[in-house]
Protein backbone atom coordinates (compact mmCIF):
# COMPACT_ATOMS: atom_id res chain seq x y z
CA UNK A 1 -13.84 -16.46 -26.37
CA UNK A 2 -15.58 -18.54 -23.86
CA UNK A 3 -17.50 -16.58 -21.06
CA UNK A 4 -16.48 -17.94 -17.43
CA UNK A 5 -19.16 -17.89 -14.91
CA UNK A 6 -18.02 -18.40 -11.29
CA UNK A 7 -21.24 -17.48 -9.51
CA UNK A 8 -24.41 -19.54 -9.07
CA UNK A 9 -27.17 -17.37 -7.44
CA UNK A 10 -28.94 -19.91 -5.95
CA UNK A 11 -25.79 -21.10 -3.88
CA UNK A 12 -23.94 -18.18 -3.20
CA UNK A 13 -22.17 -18.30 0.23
CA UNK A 14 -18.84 -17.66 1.72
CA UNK A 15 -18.34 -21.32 1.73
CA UNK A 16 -19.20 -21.77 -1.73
CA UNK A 17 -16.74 -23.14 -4.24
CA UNK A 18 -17.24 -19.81 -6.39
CA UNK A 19 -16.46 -17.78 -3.95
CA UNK A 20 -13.33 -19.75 -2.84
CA UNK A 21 -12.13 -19.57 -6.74
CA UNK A 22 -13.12 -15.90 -6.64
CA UNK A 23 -10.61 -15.24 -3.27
CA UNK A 24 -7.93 -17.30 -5.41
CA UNK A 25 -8.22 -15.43 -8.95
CA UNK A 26 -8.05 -11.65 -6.37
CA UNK A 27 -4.78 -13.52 -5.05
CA UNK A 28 -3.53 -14.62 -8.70
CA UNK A 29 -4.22 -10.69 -9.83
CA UNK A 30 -2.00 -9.31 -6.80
CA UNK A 31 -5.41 -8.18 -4.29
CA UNK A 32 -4.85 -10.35 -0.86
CA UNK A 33 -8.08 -10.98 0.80
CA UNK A 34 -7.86 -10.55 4.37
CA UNK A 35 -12.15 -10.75 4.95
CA UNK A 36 -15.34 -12.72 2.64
CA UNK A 37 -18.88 -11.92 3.71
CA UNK A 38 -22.11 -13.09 1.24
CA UNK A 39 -25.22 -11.28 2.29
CA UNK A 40 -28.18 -13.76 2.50
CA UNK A 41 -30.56 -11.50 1.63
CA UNK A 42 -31.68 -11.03 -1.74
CA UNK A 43 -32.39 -7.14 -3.15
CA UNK A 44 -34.14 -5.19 -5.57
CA UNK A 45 -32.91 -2.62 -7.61
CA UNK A 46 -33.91 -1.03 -10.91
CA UNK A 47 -35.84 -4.26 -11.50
CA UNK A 48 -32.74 -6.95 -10.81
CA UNK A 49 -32.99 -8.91 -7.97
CA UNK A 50 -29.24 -9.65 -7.14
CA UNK A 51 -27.08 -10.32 -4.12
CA UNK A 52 -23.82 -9.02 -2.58
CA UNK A 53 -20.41 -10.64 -2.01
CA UNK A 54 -18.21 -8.38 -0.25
CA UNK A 55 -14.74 -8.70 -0.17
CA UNK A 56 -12.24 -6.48 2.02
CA UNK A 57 -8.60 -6.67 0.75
CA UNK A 58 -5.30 -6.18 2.60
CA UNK A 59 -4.59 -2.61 2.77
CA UNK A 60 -8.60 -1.93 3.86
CA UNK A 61 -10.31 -1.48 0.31
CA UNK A 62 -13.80 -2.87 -0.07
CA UNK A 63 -15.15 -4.34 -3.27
CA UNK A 64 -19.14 -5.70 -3.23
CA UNK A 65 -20.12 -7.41 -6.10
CA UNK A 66 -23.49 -7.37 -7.34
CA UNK A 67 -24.80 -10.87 -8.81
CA UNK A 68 -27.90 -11.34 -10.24
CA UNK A 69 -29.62 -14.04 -11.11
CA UNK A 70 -27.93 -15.39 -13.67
CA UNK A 71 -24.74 -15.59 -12.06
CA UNK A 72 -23.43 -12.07 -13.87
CA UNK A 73 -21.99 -9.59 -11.92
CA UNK A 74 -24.26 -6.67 -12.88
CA UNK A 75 -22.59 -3.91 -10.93
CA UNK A 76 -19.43 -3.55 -8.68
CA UNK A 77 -18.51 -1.13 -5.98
CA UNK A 78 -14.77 0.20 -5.30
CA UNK A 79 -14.97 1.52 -1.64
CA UNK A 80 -18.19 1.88 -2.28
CA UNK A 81 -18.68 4.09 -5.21
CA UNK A 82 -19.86 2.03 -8.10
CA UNK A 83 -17.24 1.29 -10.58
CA UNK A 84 -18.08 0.40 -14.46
CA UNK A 85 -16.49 -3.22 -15.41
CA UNK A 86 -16.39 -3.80 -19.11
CA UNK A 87 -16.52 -7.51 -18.33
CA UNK A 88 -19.62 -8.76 -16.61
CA UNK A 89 -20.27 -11.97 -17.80
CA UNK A 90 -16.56 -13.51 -17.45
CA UNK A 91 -16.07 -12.96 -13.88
CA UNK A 92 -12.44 -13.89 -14.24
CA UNK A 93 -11.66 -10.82 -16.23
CA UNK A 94 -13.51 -8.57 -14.31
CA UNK A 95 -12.06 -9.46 -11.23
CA UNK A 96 -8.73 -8.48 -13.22
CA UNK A 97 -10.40 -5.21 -13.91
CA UNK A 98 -11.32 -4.57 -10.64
CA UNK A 99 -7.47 -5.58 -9.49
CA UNK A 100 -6.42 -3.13 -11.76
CA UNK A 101 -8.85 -0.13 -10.74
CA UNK A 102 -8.02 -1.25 -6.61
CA UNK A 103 -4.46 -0.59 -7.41
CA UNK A 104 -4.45 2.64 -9.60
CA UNK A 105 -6.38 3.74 -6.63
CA UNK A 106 -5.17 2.82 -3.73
CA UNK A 107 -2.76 6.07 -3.32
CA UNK A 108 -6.18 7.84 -3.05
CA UNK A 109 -8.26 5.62 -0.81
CA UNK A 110 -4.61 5.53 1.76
CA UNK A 111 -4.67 9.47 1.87
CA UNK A 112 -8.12 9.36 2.46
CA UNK A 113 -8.06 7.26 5.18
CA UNK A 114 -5.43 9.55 6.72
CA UNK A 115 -7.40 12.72 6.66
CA UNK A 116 -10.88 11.04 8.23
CA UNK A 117 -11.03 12.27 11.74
CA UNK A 118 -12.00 9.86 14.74
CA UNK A 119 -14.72 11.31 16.72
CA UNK A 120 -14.46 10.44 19.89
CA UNK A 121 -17.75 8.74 21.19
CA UNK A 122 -19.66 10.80 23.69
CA UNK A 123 -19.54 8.71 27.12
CA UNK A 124 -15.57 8.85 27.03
CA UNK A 125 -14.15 12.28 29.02
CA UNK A 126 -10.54 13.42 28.51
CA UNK A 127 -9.08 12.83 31.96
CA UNK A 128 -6.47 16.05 31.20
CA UNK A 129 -9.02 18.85 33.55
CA UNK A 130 -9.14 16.67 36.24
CA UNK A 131 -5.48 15.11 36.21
CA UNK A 132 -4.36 18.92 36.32
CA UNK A 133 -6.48 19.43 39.49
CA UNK A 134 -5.10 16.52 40.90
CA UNK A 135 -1.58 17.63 39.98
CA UNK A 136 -1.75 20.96 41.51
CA UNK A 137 -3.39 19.38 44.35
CA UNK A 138 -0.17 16.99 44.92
CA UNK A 139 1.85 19.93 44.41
CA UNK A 140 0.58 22.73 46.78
CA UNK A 141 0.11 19.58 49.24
CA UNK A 142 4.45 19.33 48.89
CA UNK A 143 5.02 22.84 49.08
CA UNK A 144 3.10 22.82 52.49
CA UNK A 145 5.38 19.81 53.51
CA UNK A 146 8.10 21.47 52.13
CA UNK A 147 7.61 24.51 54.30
CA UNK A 148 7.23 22.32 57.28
CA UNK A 149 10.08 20.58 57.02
CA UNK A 150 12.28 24.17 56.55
CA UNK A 151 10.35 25.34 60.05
CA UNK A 152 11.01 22.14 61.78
CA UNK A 153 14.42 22.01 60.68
CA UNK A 154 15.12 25.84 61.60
CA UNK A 155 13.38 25.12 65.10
CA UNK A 156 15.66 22.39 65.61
CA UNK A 157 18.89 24.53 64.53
CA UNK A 158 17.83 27.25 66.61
CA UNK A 159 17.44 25.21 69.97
CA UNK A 160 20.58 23.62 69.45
CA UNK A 161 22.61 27.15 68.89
CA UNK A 162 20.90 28.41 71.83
CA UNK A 163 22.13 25.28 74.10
CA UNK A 164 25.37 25.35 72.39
CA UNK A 165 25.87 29.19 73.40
CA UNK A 166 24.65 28.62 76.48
């Protein structure tokens, strides 16, 4: 079984010809990338330096993969909780596995994203308390006219009644 390494630490970037092959094998497993971001900065964690390649697919999932520096992916994170992968040295299979784990989950992530809640950022006001006042404004102001009209109207019946019966 011969071990297929995509990544090369050193080079990793977006427009890198591993991470190009990378988009294509999510494509050839069914997972359409719609964004591809590399961070340049390298981290530190539990004693691996590694860097991330984050990939967002079609339907809004997220998958960063960790690579360290010898091109393994060391650790991988499903909308950001971080997933197991049996494979870590063949990157092809893994991103199979990770295919596989995006789509037995994507029921949950799609009701999740339905429950979250938009909070509404503090400088923007709800025009609905002043639009009322403005309404009722507009309205008293065409009952007023309204009335007006009725007097004028009865003023102008009346005279002519009293000419006519004069």
């Amino acid at each position: 079984m011969s071990i297929q390494h995509l990544f090369s630490f050193a080079d990793l970037s977006v427009k890198d010809k591993a991470a190009k092959a990378a988009m294509k094998y999510f494509s050839r497993a069914g997972a359409n990338v719609a964004q591809q971001d590399v961070d340049g900065k390298i981290k530190r964690t539990s004693g691996i330096n590694y860097r991330e390649m984050t990939f967002t697919f079609d339907d809004s999932q997220t998958v960063v993969m960790r690579i360290n520096a010898t091109g393994d992916v060391f650790q991988v994170l499903i909308n950001g909780a971080v997933t197991p992968i049996k494979n870590q040295s063949d990157q092809v299979a893994a991103i199979a596995e990770i295919v596989q784990k995006l789509n037995a989950g994507r029921m949950k992530f799609q009701q999740k994203l339905a429950k979250a809640q938009v909070a509404i950022p503090p400088g923007i006001k709800t025009a609905a308390p002043r639009m009322l006042e403005v309404l009722t404004q507009k309205r008293d102001g065409l009952k007023s006219a309204i009335q007006a009209v009725v007097e004028e109207i009865a003023i102008v019946t009346g005279s002519n009644t009293q000419a006519a019966g004069e």
